[in-house]
PDB file of N, CA and C in Angstrom:
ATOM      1  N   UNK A   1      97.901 124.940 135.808  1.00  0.00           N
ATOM      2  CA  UNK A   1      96.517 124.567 135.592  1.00  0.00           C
ATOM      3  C   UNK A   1      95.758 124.466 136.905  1.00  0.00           C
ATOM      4  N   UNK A   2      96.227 123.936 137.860  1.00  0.00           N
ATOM      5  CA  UNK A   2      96.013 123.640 139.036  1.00  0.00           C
ATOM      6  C   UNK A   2      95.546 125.008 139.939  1.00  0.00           C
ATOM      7  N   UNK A   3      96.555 126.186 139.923  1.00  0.00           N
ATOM      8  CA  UNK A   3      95.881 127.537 140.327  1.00  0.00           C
ATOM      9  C   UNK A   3      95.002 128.309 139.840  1.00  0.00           C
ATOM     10  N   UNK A   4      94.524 127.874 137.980  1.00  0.00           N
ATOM     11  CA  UNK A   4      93.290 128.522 137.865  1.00  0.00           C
ATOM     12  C   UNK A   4      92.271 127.550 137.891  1.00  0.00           C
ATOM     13  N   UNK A   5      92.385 126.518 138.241  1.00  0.00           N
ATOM     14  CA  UNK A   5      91.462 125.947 138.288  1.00  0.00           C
ATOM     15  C   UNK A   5      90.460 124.947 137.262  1.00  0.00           C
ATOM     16  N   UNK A   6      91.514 124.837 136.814  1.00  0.00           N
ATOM     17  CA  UNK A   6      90.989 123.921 135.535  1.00  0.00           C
ATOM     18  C   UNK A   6      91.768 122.474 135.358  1.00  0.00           C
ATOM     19  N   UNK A   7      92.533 122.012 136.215  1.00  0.00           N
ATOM     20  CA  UNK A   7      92.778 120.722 136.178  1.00  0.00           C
ATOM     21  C   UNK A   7      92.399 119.597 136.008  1.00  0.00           C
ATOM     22  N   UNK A   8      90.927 119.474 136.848  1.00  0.00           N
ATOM     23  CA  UNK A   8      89.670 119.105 136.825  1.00  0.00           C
ATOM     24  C   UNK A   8      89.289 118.606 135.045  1.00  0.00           C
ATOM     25  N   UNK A   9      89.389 119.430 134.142  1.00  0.00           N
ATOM     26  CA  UNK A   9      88.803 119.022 133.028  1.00  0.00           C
ATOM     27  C   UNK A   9      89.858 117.951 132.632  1.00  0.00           C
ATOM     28  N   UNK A  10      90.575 118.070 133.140  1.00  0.00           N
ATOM     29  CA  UNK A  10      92.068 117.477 132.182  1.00  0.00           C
ATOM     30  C   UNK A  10      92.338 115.979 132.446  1.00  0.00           C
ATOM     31  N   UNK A  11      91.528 115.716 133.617  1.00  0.00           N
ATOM     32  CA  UNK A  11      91.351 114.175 134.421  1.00  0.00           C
ATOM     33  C   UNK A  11      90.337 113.405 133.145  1.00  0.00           C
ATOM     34  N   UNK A  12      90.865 112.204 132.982  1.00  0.00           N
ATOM     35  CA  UNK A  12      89.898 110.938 132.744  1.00  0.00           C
ATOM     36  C   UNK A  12      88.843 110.523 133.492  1.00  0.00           C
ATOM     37  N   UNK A  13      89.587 110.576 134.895  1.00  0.00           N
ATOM     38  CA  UNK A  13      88.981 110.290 136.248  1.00  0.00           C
ATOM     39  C   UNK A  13      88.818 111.624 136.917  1.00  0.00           C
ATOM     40  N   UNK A  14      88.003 112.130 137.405  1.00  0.00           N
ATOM     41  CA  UNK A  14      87.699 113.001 138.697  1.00  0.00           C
ATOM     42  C   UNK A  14      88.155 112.594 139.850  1.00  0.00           C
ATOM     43  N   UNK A  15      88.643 111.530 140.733  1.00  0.00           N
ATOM     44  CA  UNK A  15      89.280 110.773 141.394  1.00  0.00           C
ATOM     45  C   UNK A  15      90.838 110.764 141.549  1.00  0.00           C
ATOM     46  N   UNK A  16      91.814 110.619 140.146  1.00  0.00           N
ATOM     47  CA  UNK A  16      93.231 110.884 139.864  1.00  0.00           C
ATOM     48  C   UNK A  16      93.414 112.128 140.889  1.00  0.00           C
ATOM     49  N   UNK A  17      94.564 111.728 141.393  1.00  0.00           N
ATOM     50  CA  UNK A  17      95.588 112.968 141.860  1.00  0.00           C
ATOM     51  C   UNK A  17      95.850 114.021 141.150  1.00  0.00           C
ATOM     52  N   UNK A  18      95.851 115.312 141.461  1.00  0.00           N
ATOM     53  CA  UNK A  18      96.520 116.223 140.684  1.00  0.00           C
ATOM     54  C   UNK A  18      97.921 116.103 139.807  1.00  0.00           C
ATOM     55  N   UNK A  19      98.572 115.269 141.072  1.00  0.00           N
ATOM     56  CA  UNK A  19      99.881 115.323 140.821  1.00  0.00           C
ATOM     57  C   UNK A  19     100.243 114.071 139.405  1.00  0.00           C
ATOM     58  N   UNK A  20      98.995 113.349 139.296  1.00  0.00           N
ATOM     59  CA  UNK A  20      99.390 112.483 138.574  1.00  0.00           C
ATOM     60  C   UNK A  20      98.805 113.017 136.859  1.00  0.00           C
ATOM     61  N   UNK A  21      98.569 114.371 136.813  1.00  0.00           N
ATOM     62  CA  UNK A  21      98.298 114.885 135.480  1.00  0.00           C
ATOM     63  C   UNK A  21      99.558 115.854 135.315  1.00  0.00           C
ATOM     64  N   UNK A  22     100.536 115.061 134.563  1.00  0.00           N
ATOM     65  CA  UNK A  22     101.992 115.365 134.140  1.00  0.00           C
ATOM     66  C   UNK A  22     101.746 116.022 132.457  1.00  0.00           C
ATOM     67  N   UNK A  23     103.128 116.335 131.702  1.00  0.00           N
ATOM     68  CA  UNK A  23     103.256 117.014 130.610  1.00  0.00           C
ATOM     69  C   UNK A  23     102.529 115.362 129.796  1.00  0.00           C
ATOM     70  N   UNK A  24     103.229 114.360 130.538  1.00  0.00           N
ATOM     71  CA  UNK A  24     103.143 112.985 129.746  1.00  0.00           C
ATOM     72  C   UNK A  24     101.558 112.820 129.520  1.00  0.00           C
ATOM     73  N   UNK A  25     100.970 113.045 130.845  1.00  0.00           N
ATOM     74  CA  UNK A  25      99.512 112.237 130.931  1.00  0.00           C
ATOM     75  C   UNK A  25      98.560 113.350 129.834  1.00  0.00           C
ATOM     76  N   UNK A  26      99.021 114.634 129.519  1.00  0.00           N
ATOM     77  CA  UNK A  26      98.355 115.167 128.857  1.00  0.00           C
ATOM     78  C   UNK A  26      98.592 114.993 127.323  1.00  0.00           C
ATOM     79  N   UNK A  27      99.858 114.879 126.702  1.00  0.00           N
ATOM     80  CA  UNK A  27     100.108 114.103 125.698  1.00  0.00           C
ATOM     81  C   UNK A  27      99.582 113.057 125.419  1.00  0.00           C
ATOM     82  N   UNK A  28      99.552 111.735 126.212  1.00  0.00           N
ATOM     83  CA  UNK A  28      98.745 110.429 126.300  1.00  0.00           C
ATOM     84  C   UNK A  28      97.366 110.255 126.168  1.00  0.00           C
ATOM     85  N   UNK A  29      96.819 111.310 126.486  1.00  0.00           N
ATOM     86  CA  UNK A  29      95.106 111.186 126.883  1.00  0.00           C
ATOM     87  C   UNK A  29      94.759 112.504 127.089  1.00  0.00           C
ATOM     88  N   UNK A  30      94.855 113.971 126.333  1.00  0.00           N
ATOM     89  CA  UNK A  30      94.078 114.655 126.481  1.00  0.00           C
ATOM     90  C   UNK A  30      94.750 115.368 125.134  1.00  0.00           C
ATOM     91  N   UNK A  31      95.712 115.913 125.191  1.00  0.00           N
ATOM     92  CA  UNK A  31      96.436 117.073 123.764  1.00  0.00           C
ATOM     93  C   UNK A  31      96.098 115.650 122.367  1.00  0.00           C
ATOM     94  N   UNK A  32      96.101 116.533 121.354  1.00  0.00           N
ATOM     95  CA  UNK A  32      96.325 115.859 120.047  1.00  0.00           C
ATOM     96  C   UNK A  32      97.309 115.779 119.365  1.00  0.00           C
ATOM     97  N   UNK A  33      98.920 115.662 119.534  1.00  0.00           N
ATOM     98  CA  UNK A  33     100.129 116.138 118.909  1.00  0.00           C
ATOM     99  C   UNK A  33     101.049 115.168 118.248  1.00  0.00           C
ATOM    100  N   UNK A  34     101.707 115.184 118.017  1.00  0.00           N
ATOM    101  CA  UNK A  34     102.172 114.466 116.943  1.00  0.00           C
ATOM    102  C   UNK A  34     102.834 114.940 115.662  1.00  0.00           C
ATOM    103  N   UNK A  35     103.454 113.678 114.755  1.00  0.00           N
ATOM    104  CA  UNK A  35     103.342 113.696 113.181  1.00  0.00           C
ATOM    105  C   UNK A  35     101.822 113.843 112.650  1.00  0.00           C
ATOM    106  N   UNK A  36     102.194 114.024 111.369  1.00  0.00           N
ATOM    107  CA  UNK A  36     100.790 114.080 110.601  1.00  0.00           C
ATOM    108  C   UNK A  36     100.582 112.835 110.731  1.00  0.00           C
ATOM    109  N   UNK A  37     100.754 111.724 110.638  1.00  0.00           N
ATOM    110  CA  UNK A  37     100.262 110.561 110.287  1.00  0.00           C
ATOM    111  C   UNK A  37      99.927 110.359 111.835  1.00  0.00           C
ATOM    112  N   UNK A  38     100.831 110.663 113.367  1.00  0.00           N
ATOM    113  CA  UNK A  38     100.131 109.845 114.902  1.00  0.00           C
ATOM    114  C   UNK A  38      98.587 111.067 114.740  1.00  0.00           C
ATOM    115  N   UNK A  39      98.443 112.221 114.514  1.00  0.00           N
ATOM    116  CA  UNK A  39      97.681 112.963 114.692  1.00  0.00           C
ATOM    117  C   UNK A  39      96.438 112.298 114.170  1.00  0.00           C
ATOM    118  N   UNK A  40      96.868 112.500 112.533  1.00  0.00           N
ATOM    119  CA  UNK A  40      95.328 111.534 112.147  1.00  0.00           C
ATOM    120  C   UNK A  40      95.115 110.042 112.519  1.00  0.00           C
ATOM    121  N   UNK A  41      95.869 109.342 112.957  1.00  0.00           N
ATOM    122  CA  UNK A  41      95.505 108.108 113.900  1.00  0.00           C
ATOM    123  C   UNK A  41      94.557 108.293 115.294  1.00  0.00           C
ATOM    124  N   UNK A  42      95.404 109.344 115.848  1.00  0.00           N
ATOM    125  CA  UNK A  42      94.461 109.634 116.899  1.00  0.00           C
ATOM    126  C   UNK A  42      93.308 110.212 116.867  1.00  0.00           C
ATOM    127  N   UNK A  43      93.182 111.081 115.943  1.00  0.00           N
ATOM    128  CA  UNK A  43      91.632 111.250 115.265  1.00  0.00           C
ATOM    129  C   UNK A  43      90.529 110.543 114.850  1.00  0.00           C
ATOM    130  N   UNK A  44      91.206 109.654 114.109  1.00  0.00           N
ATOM    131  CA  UNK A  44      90.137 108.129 113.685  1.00  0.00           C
ATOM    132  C   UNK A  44      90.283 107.659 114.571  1.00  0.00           C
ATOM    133  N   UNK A  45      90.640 107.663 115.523  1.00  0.00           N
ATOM    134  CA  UNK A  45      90.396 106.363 116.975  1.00  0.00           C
ATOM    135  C   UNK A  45      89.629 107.035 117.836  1.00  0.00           C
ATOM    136  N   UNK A  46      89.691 108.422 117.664  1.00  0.00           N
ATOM    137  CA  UNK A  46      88.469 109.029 118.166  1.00  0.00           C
ATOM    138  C   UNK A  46      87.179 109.057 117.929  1.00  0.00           C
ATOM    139  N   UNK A  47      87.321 109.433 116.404  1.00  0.00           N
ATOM    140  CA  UNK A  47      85.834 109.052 115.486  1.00  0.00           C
ATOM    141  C   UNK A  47      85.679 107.452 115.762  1.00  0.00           C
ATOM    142  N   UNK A  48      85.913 106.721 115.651  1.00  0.00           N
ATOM    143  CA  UNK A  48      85.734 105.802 116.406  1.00  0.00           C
ATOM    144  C   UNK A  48      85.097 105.276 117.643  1.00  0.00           C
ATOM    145  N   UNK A  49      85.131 106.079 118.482  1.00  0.00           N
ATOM    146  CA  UNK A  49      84.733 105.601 119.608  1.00  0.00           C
ATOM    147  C   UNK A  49      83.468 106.360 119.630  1.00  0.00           C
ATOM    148  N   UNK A  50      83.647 107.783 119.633  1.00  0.00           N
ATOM    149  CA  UNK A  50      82.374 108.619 119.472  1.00  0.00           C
ATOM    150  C   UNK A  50      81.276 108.935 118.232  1.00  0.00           C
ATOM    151  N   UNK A  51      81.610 108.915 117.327  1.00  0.00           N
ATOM    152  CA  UNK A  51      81.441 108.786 115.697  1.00  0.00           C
ATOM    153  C   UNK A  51      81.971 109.767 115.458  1.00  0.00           C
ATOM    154  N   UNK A  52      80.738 110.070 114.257  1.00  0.00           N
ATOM    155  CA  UNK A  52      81.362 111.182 113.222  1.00  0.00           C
ATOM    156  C   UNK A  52      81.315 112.426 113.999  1.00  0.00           C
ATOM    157  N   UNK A  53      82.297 113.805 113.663  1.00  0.00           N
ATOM    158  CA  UNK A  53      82.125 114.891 114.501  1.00  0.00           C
ATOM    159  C   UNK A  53      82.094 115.988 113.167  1.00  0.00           C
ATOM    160  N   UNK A  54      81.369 116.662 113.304  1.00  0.00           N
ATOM    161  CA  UNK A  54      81.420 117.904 112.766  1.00  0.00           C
ATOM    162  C   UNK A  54      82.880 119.123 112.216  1.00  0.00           C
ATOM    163  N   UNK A  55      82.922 119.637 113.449  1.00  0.00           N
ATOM    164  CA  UNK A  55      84.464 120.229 113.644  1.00  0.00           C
ATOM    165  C   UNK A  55      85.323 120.226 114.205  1.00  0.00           C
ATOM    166  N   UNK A  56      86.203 120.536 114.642  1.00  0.00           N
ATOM    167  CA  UNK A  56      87.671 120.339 114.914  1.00  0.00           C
ATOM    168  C   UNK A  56      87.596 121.553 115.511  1.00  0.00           C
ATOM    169  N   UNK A  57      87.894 121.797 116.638  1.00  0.00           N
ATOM    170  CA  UNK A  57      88.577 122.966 117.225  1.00  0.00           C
ATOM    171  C   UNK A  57      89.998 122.884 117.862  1.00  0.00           C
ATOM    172  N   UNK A  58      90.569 123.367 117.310  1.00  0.00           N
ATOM    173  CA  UNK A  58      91.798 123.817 116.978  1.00  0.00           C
ATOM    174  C   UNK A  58      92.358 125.091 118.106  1.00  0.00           C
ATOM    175  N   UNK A  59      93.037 124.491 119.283  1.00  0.00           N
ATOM    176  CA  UNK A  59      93.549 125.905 120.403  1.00  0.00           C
ATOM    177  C   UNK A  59      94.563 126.178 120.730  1.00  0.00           C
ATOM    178  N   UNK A  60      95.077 127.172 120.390  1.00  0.00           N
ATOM    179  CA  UNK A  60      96.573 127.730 121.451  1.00  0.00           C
ATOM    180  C   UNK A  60      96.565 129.200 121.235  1.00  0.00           C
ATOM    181  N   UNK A  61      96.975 129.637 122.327  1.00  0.00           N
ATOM    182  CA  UNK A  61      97.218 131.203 122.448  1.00  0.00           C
ATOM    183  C   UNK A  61      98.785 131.743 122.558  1.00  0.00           C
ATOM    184  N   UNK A  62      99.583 130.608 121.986  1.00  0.00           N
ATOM    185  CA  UNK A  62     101.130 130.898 122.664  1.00  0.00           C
ATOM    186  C   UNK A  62     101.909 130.712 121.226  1.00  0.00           C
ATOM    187  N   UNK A  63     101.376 130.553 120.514  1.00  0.00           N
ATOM    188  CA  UNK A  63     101.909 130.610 119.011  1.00  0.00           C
ATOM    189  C   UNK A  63     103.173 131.973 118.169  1.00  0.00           C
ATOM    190  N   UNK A  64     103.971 131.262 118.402  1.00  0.00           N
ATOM    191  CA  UNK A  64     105.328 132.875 118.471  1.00  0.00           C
ATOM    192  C   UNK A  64     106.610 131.873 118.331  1.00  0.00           C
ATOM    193  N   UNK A  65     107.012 132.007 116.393  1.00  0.00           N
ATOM    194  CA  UNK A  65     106.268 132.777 115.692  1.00  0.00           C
ATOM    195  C   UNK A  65     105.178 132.544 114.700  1.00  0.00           C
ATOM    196  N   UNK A  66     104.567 133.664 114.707  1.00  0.00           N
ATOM    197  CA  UNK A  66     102.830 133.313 113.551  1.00  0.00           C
ATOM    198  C   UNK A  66     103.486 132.245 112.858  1.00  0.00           C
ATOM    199  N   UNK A  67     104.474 132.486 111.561  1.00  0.00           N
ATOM    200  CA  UNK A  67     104.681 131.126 110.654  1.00  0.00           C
ATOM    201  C   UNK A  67     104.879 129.970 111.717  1.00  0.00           C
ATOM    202  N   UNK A  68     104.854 129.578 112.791  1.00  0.00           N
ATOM    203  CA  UNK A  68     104.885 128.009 113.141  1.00  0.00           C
ATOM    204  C   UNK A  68     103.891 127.814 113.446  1.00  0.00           C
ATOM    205  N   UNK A  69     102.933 128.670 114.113  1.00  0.00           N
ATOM    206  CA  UNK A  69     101.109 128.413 114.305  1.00  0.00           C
ATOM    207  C   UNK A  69     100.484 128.198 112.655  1.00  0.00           C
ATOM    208  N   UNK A  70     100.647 129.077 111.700  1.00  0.00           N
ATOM    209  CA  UNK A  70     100.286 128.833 110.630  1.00  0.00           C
ATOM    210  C   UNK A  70     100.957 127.424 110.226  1.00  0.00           C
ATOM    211  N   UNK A  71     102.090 126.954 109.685  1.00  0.00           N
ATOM    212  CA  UNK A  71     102.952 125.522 109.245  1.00  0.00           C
ATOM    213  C   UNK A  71     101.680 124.835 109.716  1.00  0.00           C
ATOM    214  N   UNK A  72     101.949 124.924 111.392  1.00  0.00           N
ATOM    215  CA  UNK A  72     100.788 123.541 112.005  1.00  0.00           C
ATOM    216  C   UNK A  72      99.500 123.863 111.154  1.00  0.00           C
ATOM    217  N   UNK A  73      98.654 124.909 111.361  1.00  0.00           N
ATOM    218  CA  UNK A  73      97.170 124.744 111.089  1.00  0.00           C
ATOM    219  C   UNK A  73      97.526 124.109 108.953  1.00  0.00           C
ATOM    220  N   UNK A  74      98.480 125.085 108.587  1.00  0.00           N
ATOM    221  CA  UNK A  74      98.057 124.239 106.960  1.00  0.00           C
ATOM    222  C   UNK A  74      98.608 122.884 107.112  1.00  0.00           C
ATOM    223  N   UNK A  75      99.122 122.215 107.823  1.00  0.00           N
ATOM    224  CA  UNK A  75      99.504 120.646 107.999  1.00  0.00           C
ATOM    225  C   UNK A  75      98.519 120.180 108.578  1.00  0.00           C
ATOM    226  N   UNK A  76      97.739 120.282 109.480  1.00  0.00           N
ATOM    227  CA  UNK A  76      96.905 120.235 109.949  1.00  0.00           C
ATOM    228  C   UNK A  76      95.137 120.169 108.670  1.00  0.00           C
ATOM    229  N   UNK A  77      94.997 120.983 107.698  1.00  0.00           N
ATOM    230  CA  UNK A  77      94.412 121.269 106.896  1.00  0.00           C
ATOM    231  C   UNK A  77      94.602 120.105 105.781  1.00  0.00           C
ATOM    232  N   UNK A  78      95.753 120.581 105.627  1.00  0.00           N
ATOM    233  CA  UNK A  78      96.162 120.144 103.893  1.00  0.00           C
ATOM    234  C   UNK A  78      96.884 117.804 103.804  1.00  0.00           C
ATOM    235  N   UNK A  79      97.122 118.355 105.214  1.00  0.00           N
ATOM    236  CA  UNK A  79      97.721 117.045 105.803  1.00  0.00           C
ATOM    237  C   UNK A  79      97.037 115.689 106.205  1.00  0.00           C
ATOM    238  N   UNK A  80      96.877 116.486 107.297  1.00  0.00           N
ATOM    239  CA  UNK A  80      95.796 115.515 108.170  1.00  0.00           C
ATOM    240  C   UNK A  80      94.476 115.132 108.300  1.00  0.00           C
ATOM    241  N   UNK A  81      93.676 115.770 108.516  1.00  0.00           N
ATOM    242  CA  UNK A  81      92.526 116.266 107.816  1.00  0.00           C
ATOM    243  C   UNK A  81      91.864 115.281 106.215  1.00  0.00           C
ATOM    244  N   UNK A  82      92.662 114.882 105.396  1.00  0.00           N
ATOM    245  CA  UNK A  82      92.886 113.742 104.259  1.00  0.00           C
ATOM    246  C   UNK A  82      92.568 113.005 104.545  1.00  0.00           C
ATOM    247  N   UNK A  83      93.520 112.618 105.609  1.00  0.00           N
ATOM    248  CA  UNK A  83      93.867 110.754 106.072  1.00  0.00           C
ATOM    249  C   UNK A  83      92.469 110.603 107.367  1.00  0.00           C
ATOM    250  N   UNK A  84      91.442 111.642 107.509  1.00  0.00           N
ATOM    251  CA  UNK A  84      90.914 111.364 108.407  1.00  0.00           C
ATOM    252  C   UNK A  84      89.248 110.474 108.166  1.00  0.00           C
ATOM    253  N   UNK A  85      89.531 109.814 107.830  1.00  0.00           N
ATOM    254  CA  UNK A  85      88.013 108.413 107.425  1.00  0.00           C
ATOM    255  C   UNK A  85      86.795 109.375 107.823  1.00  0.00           C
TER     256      UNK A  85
END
């Protein structure tokens, strides 16, 4: 992230060290991942803070194979998405 140049977005702080945006710190405070049930928790604690949101954008380009990118998005759909207030 760091050689193209996009690390920067991935900070809470603009200030933080590079070095201190790990696999962890992006799990913790930036990715959305999980079970269905931590996912939609972390969603409503989002709507929460910001309100209501429109859409969901949904990203990865590394999905291989298709059926496990698909599994996630219909769990994601059919799942989560429900439980989301």
């Amino acid at each position: 992230l760091a050689k193209d140049g996009v690390l920067g977005i991935m900070k809470n702080d603009p200030d933080m060290a590079d070095s201190e945006v790990t696999v962890d710190y992006l799990i913790d405070n930036v990715f959305v991942v999980g079970s269905v049930d931590e996912v939609a928790q972390k969603l409503n604690d989002l709507k929460g803070e910001i309100g209501d949101f429109g859409t969901l954008l949904a990203m990865g380009h590394e999905w291989d194979p298709y059926e496990a990118w698909h599994g996630s998005m219909s769990m994601l759909k059919n799942e989560v998405m429900p439980k989301v207030a």
